[in-house]
N, C-alpha and C. Protein backbone atom coordinates (compact mmCIF):
# COMPACT_ATOMS: atom_id res chain seq x y z
N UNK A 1 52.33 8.44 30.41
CA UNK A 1 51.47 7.91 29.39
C UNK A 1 51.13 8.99 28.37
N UNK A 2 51.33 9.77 28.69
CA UNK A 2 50.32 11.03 27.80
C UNK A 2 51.72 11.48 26.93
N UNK A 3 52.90 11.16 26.90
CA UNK A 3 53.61 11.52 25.61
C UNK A 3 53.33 10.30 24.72
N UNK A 4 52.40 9.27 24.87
CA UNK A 4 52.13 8.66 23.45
C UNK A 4 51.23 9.27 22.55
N UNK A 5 50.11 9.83 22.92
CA UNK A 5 49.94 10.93 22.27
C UNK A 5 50.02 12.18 22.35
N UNK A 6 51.37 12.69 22.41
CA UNK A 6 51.69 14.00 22.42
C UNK A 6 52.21 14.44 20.78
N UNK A 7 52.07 15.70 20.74
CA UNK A 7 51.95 16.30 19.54
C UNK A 7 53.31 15.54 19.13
N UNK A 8 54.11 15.86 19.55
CA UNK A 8 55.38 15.60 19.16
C UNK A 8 56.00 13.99 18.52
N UNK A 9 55.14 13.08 19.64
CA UNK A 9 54.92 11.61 19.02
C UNK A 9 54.25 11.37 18.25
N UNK A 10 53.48 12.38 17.37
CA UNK A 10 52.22 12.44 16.32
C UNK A 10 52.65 11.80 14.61
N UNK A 11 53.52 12.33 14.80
CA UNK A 11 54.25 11.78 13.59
C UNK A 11 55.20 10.62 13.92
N UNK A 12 55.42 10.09 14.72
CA UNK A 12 55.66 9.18 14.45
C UNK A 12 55.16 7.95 14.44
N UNK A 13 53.72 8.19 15.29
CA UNK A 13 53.04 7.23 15.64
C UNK A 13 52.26 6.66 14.49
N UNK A 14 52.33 7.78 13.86
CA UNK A 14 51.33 7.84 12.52
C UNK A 14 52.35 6.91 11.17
N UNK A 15 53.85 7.48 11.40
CA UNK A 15 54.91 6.55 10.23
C UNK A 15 54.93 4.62 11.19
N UNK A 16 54.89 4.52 12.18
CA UNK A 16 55.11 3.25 12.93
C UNK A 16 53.73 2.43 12.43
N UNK A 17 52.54 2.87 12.63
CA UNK A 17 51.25 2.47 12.42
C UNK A 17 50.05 2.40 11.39
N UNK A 18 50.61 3.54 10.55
CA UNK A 18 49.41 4.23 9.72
C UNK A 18 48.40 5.28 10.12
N UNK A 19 48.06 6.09 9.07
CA UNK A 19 47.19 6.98 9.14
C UNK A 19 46.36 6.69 8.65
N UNK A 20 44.66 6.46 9.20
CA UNK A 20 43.39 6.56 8.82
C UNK A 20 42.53 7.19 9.46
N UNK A 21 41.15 6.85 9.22
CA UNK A 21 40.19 7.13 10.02
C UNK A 21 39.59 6.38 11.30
N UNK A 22 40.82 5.23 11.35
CA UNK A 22 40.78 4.32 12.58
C UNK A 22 42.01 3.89 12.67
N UNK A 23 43.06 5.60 13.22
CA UNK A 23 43.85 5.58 13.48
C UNK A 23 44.38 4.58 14.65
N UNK A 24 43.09 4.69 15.92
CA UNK A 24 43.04 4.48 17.01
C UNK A 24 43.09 2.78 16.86
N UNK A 25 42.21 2.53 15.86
CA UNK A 25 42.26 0.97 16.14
C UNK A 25 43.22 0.50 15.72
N UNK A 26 44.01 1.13 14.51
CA UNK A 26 45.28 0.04 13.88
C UNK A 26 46.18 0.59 14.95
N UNK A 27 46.17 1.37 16.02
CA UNK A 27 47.32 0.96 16.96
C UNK A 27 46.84 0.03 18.23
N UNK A 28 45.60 -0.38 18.10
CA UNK A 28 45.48 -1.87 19.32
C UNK A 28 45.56 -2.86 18.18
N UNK A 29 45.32 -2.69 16.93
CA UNK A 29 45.52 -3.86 16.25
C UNK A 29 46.84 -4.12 15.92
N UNK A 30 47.80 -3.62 16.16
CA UNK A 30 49.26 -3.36 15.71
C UNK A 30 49.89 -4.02 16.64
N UNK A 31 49.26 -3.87 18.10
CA UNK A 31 49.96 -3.82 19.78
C UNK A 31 48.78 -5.95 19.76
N UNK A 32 47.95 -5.89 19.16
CA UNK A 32 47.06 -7.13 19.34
C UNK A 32 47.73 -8.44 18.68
N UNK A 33 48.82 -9.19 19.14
CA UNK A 33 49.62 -10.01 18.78
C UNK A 33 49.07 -11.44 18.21
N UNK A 34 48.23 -11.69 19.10
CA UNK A 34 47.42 -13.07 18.91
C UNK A 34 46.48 -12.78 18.68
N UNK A 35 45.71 -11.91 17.42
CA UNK A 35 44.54 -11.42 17.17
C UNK A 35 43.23 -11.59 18.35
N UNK A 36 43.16 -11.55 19.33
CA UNK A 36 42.16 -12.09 20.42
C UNK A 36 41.16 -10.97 20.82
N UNK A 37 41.84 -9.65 19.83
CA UNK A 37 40.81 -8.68 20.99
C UNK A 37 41.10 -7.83 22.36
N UNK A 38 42.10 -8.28 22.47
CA UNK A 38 42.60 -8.04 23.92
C UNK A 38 44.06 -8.06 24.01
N UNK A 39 44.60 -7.25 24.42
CA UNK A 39 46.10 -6.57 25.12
C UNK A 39 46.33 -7.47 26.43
N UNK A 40 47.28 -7.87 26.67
CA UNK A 40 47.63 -8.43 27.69
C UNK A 40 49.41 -7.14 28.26
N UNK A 41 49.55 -7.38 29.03
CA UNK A 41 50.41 -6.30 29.73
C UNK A 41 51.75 -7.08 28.73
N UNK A 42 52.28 -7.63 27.88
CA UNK A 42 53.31 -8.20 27.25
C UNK A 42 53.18 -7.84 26.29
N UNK A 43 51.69 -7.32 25.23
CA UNK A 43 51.73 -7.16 24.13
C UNK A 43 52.22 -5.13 24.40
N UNK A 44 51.16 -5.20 24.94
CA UNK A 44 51.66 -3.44 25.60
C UNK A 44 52.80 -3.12 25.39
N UNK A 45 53.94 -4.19 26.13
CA UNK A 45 55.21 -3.99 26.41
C UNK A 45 56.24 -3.65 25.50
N UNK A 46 55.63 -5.28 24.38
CA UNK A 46 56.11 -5.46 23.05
C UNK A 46 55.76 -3.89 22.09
N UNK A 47 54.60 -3.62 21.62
CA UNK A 47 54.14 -2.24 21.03
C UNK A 47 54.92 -1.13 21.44
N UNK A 48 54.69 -0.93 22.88
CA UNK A 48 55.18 0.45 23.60
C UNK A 48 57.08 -0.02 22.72
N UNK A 49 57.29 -0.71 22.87
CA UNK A 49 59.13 -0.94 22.37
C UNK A 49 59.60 -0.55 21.02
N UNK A 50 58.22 -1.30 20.37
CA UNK A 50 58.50 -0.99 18.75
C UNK A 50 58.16 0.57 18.33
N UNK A 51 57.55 1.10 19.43
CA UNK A 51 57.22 2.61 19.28
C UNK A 51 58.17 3.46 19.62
N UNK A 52 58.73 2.96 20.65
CA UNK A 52 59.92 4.24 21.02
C UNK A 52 61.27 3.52 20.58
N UNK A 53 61.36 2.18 20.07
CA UNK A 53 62.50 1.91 19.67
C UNK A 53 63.84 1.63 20.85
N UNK A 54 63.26 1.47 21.60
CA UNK A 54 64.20 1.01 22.74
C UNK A 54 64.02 -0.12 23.99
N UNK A 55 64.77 -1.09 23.99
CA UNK A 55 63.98 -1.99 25.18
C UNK A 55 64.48 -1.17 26.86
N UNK A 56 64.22 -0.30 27.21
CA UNK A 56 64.48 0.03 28.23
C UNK A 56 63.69 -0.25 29.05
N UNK A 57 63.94 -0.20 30.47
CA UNK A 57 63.02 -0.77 31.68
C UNK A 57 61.75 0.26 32.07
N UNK A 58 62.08 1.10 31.43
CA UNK A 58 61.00 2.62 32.21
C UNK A 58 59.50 1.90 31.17
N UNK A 59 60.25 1.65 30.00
CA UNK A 59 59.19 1.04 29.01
C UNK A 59 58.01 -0.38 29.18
N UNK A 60 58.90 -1.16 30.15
CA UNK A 60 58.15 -2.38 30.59
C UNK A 60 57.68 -1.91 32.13
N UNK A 61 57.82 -1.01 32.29
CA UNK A 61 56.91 -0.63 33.59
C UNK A 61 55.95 0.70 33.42
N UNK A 62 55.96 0.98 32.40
CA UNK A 62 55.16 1.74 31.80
C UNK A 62 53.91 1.00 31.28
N UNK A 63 54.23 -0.40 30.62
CA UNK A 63 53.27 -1.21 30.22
C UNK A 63 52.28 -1.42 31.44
N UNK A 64 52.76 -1.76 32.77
CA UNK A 64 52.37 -1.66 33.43
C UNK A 64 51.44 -0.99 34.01
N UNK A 65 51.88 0.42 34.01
CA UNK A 65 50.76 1.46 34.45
C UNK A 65 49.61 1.42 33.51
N UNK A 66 50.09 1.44 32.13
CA UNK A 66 48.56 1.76 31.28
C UNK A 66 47.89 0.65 31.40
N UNK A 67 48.22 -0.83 31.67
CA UNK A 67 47.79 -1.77 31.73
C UNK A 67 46.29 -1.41 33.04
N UNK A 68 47.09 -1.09 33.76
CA UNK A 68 46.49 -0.80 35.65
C UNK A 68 45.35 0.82 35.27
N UNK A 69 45.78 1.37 34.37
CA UNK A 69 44.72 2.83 34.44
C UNK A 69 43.85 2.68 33.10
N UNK A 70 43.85 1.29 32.15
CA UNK A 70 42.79 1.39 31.34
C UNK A 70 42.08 0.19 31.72
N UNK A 71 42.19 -0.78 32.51
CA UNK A 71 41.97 -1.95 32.37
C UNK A 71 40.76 -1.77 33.44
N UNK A 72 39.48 -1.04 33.01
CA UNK A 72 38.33 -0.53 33.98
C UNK A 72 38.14 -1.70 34.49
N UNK A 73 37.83 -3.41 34.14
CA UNK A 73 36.94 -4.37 34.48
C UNK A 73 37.67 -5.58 35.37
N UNK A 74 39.38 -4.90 35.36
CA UNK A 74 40.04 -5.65 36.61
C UNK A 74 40.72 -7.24 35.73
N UNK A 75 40.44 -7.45 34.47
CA UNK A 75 40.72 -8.39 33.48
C UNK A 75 41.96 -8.59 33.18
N UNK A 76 42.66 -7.87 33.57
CA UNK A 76 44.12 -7.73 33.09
C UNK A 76 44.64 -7.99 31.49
N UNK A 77 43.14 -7.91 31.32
CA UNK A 77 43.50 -7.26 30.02
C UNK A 77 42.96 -6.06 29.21
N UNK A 78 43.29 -5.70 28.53
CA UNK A 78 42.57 -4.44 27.99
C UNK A 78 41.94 -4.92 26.85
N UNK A 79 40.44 -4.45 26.72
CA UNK A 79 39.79 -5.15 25.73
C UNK A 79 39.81 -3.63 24.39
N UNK A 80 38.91 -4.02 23.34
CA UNK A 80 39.16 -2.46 22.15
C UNK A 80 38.22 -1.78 22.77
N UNK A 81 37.03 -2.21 23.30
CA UNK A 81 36.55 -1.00 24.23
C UNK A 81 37.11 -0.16 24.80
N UNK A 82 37.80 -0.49 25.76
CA UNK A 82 38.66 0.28 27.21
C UNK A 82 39.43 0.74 26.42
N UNK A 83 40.25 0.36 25.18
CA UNK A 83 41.61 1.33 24.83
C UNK A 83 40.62 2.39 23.61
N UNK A 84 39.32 2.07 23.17
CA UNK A 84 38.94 2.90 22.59
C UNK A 84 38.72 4.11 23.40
N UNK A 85 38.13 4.15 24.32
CA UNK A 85 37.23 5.06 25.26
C UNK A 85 38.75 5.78 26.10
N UNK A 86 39.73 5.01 26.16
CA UNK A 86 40.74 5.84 26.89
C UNK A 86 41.82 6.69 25.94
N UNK A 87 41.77 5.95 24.73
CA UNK A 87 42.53 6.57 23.28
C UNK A 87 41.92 7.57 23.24
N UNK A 88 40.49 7.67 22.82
CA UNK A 88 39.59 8.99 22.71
C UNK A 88 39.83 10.15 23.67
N UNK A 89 39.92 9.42 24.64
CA UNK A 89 39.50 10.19 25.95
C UNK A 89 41.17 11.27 25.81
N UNK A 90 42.27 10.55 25.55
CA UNK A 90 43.82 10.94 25.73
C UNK A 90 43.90 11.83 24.31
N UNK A 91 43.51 11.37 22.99
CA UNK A 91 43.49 12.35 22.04
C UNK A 91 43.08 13.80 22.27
N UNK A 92 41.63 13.67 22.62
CA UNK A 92 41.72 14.77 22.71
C UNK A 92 41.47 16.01 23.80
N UNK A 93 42.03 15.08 24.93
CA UNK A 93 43.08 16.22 25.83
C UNK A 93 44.16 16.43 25.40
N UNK A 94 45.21 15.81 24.81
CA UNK A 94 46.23 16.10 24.53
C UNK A 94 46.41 16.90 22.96
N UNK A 95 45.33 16.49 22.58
CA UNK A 95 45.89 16.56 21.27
C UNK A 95 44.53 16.96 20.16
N UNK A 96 43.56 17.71 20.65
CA UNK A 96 42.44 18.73 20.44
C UNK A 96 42.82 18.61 18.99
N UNK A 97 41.30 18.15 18.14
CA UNK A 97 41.27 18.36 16.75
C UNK A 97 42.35 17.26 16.09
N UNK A 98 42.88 16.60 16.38
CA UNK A 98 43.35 15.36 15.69
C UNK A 98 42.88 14.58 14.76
N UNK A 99 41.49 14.50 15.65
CA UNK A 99 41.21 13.88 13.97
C UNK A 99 39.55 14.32 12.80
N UNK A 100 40.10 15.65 13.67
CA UNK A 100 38.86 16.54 12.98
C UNK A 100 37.55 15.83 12.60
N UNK A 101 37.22 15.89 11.31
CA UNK A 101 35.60 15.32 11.08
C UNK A 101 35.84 13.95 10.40
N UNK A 102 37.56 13.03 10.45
CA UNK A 102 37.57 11.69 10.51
C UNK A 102 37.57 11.28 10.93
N UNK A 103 36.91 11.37 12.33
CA UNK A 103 37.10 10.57 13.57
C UNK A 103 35.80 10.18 13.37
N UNK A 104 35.84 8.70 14.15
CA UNK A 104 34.78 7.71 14.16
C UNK A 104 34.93 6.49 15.31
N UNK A 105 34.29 6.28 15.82
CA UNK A 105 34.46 5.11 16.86
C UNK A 105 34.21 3.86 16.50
């Protein structure tokens, strides 16, 4: 999970999605198919694909895991809370100072 935001995926995540000051949200809003608010482990699947550009299997079982390590409330789905608080949380371990004094929740 942690090479989606790794330095190295930084740029691209940023050409796939956009760059703002709610970087974080236009990528659950990007991955949020049926505008609802909520990720279901298919939209994950779908996003995670259009991000790395490949339908490979490591990719739909990858959906999987982040599905299972953000999904705190057992919902099976991920709401913008949970991917906010775990986006945050993954920025900046991985990736310290990202979004300097534009960051905003």
């Amino acid at each position: 999970m942690k090479w989606i935001f790794s330095s190295e995926n930084h740029q691209r995540l940023r050409f796939k999605i956009g760059g703002s000051s709610s970087f974080l949200r236009s990528i659950f809003e990007a991955w949020d198919l049926n505008g609802d608010q909520e990720l279901d482990r298919n939209e994950i699947e779908i996003g995670l694909k259009q991000l790395v550009g490949t339908d490979d299997i490591a990719v739909s079982a990858l959906a999987g895991k982040i599905l299972e390590a953000i999904d705190k409330d057992a919902s099976h789905t991920i709401s913008v809370d949970e991917f906010d608080t775990f986006a945050l949380d993954a920025c900046q371990k991985f990736m310290p100072g990202l979004f300097g004094e534009e960051r905003t929740k």
